[in-house]
N, C-alpha and C. Protein backbone atom coordinates (compact mmCIF):
# COMPACT_ATOMS: atom_id res chain seq x y z
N UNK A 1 63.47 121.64 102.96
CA UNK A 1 64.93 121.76 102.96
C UNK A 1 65.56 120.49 103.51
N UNK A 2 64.95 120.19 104.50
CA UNK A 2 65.44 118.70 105.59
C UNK A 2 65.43 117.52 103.96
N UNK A 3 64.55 117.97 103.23
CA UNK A 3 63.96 116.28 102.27
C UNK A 3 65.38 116.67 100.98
N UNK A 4 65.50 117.82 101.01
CA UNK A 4 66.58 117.99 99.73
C UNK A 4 67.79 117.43 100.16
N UNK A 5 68.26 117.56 101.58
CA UNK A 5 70.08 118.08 102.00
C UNK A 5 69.65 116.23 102.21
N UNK A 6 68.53 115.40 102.70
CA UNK A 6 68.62 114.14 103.33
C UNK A 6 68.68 113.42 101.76
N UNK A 7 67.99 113.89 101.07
CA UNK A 7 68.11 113.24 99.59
C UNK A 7 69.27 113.20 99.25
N UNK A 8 70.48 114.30 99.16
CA UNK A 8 71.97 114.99 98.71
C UNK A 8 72.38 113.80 99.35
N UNK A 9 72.47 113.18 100.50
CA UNK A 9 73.42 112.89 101.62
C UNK A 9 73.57 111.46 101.13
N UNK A 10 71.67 111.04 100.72
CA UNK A 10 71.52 109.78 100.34
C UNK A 10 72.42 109.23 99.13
N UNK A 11 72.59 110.25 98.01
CA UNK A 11 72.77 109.80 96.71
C UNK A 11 74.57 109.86 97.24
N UNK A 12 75.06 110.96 97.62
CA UNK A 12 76.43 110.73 98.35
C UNK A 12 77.13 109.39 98.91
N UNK A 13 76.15 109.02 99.60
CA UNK A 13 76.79 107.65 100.21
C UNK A 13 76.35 106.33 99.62
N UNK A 14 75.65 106.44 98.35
CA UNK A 14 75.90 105.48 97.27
C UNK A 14 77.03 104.95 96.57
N UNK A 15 78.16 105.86 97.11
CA UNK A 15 79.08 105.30 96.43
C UNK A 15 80.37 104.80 97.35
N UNK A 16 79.93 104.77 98.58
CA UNK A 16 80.34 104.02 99.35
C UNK A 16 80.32 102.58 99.66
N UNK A 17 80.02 102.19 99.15
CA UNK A 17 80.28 100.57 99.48
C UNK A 17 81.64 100.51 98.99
N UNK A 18 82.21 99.05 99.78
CA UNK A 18 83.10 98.76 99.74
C UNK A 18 83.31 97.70 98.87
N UNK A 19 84.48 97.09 98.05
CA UNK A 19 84.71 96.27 97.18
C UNK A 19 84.14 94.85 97.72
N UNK A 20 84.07 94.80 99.01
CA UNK A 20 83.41 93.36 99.85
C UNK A 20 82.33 93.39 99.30
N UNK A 21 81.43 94.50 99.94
CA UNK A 21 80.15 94.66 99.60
C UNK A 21 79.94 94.40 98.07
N UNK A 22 80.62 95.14 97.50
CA UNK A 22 79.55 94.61 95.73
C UNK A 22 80.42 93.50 95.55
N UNK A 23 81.33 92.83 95.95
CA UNK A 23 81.55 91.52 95.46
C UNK A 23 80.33 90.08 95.23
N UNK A 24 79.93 90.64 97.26
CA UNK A 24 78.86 89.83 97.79
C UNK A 24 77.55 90.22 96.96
N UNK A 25 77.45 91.60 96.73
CA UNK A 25 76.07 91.79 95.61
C UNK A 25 76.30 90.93 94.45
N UNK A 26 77.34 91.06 93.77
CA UNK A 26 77.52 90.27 92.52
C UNK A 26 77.62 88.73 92.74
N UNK A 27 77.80 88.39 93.38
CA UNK A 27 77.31 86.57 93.68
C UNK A 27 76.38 86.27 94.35
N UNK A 28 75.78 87.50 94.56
CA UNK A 28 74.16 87.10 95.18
C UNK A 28 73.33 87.10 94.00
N UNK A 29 73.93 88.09 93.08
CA UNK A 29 73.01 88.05 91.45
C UNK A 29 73.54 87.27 90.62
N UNK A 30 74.33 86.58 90.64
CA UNK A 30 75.06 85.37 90.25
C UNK A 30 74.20 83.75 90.29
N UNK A 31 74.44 83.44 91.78
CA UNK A 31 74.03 82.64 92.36
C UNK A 31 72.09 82.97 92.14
N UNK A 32 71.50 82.98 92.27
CA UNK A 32 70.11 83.41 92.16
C UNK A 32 70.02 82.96 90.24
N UNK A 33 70.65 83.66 89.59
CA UNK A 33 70.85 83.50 87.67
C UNK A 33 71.11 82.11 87.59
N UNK A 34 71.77 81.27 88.13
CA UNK A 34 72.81 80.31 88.03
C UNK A 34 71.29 79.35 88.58
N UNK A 35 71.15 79.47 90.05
CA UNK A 35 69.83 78.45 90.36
C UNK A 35 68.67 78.57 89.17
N UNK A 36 68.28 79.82 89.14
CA UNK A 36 67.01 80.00 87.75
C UNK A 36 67.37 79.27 86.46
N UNK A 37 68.58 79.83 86.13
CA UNK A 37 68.88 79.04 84.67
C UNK A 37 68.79 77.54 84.58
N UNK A 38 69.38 76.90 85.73
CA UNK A 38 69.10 75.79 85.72
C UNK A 38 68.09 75.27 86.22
N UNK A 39 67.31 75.89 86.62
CA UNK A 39 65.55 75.17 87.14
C UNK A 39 66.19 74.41 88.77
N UNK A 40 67.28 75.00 89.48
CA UNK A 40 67.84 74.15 91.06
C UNK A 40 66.88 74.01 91.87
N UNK A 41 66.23 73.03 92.62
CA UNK A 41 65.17 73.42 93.31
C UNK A 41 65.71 73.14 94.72
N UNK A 42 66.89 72.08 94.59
CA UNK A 42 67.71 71.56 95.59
C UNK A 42 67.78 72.68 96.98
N UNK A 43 66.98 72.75 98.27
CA UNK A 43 67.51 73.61 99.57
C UNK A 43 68.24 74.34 99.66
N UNK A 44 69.64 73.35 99.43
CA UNK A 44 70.68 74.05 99.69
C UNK A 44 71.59 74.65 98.73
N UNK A 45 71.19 74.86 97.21
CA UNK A 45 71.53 75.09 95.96
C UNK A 45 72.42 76.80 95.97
N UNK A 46 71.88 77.40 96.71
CA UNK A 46 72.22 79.10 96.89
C UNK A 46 73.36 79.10 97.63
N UNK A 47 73.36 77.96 98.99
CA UNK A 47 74.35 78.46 99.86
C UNK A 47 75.46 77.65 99.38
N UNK A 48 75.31 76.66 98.77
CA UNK A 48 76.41 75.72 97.73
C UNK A 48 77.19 76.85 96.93
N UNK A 49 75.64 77.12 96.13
CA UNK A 49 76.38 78.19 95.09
C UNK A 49 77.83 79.47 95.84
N UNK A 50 76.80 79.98 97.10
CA UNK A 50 77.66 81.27 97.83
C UNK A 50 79.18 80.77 98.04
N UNK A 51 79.38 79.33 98.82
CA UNK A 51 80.26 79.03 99.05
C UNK A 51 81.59 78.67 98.19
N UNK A 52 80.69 78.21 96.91
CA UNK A 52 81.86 78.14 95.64
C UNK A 52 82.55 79.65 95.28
N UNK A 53 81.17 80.56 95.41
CA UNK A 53 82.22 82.14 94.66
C UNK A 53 83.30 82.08 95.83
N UNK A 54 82.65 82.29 97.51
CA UNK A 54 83.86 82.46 98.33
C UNK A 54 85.45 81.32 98.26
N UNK A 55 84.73 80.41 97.72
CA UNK A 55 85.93 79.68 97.87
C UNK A 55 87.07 80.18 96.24
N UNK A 56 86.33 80.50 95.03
CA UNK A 56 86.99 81.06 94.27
C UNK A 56 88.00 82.39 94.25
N UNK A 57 87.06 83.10 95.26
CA UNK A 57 87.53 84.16 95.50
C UNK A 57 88.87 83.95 96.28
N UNK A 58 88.89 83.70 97.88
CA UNK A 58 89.89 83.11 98.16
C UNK A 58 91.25 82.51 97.26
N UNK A 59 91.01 81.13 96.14
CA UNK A 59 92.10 80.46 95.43
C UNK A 59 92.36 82.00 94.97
N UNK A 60 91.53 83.09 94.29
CA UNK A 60 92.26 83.77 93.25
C UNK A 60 93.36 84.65 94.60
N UNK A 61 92.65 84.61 95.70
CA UNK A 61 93.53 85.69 95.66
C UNK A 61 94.65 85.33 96.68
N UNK A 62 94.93 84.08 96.39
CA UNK A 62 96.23 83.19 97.62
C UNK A 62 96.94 83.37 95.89
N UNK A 63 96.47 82.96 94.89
CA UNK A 63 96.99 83.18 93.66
C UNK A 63 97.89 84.79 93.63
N UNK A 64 96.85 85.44 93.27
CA UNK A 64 97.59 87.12 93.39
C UNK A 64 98.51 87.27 94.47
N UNK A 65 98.00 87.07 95.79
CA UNK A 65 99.54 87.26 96.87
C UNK A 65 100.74 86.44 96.03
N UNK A 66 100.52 85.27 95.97
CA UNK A 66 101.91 84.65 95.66
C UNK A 66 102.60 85.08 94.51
N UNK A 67 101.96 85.70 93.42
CA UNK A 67 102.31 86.42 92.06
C UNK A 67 103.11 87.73 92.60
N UNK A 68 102.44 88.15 93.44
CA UNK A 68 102.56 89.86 93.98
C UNK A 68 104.28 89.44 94.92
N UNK A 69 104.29 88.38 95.54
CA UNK A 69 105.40 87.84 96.42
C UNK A 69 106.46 87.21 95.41
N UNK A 70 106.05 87.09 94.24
CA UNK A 70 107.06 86.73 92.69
C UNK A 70 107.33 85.18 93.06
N UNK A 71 106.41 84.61 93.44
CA UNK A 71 106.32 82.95 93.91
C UNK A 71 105.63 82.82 92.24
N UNK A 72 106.32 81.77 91.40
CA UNK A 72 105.98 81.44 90.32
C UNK A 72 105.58 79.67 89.89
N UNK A 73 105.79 79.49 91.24
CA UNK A 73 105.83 77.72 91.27
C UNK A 73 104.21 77.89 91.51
N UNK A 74 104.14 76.08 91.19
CA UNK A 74 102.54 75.53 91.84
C UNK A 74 102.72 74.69 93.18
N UNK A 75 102.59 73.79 93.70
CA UNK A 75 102.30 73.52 94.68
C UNK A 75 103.83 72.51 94.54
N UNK A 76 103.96 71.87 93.26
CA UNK A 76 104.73 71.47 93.21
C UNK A 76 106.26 71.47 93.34
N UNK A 77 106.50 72.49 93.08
CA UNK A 77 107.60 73.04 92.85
C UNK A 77 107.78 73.84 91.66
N UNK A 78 108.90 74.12 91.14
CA UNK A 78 108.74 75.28 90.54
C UNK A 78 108.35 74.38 88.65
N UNK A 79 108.55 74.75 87.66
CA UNK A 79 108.50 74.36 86.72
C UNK A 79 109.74 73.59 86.53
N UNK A 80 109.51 71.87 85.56
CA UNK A 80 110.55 71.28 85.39
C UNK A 80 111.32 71.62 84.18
N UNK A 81 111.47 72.48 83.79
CA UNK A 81 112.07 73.11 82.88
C UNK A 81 113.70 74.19 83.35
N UNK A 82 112.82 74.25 84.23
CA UNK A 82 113.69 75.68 85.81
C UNK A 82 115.24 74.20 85.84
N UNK A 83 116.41 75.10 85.88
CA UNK A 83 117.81 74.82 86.72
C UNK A 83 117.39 74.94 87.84
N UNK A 84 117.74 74.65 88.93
CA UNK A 84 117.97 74.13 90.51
C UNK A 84 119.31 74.48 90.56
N UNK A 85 120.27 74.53 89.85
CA UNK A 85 121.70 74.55 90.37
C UNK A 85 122.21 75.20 91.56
């Protein structure tokens, strides 16, 4: 009975992870595909790789806040097309 209700409990909290968590799964299976495909033998090739998804991740989502905040400009200013008046 203990091996059934501990089995139940197990498959239950499979679906707990958090969107962090499988992000980091998915650029760990990313990064790993990405070194293989290209034959990387380079040390530090994985943690290069890790640091690019985090840093993508990040741009996208300073991107989405500022969309979500109705900020439509780039760094520049807004589009030169846009009145200022």
């Amino acid at each position: 009975m203990k091996k059934v209700s501990a089995a139940l409990f197990g498959l239950a909290l499979c679906g707990c992870q958090s969107a962090l968590e499988r992000a980091e799964m998915a650029d760990d299976q990313s990064c790993r595909k990405i070194i293989a495909d290209r034959n990387n033998t380079r040390p530090d090739a994985y943690t290069q790789c890790r640091a690019n998804f985090q840093q993508y991740r990040q741009q996208r989502a300073t991107v989405s806040a500022g969309a979500a905040a109705g900020v439509m400009s780039g760094p520049d200013g807004p589009p030169h097309h846009w009145r200022l008046d």
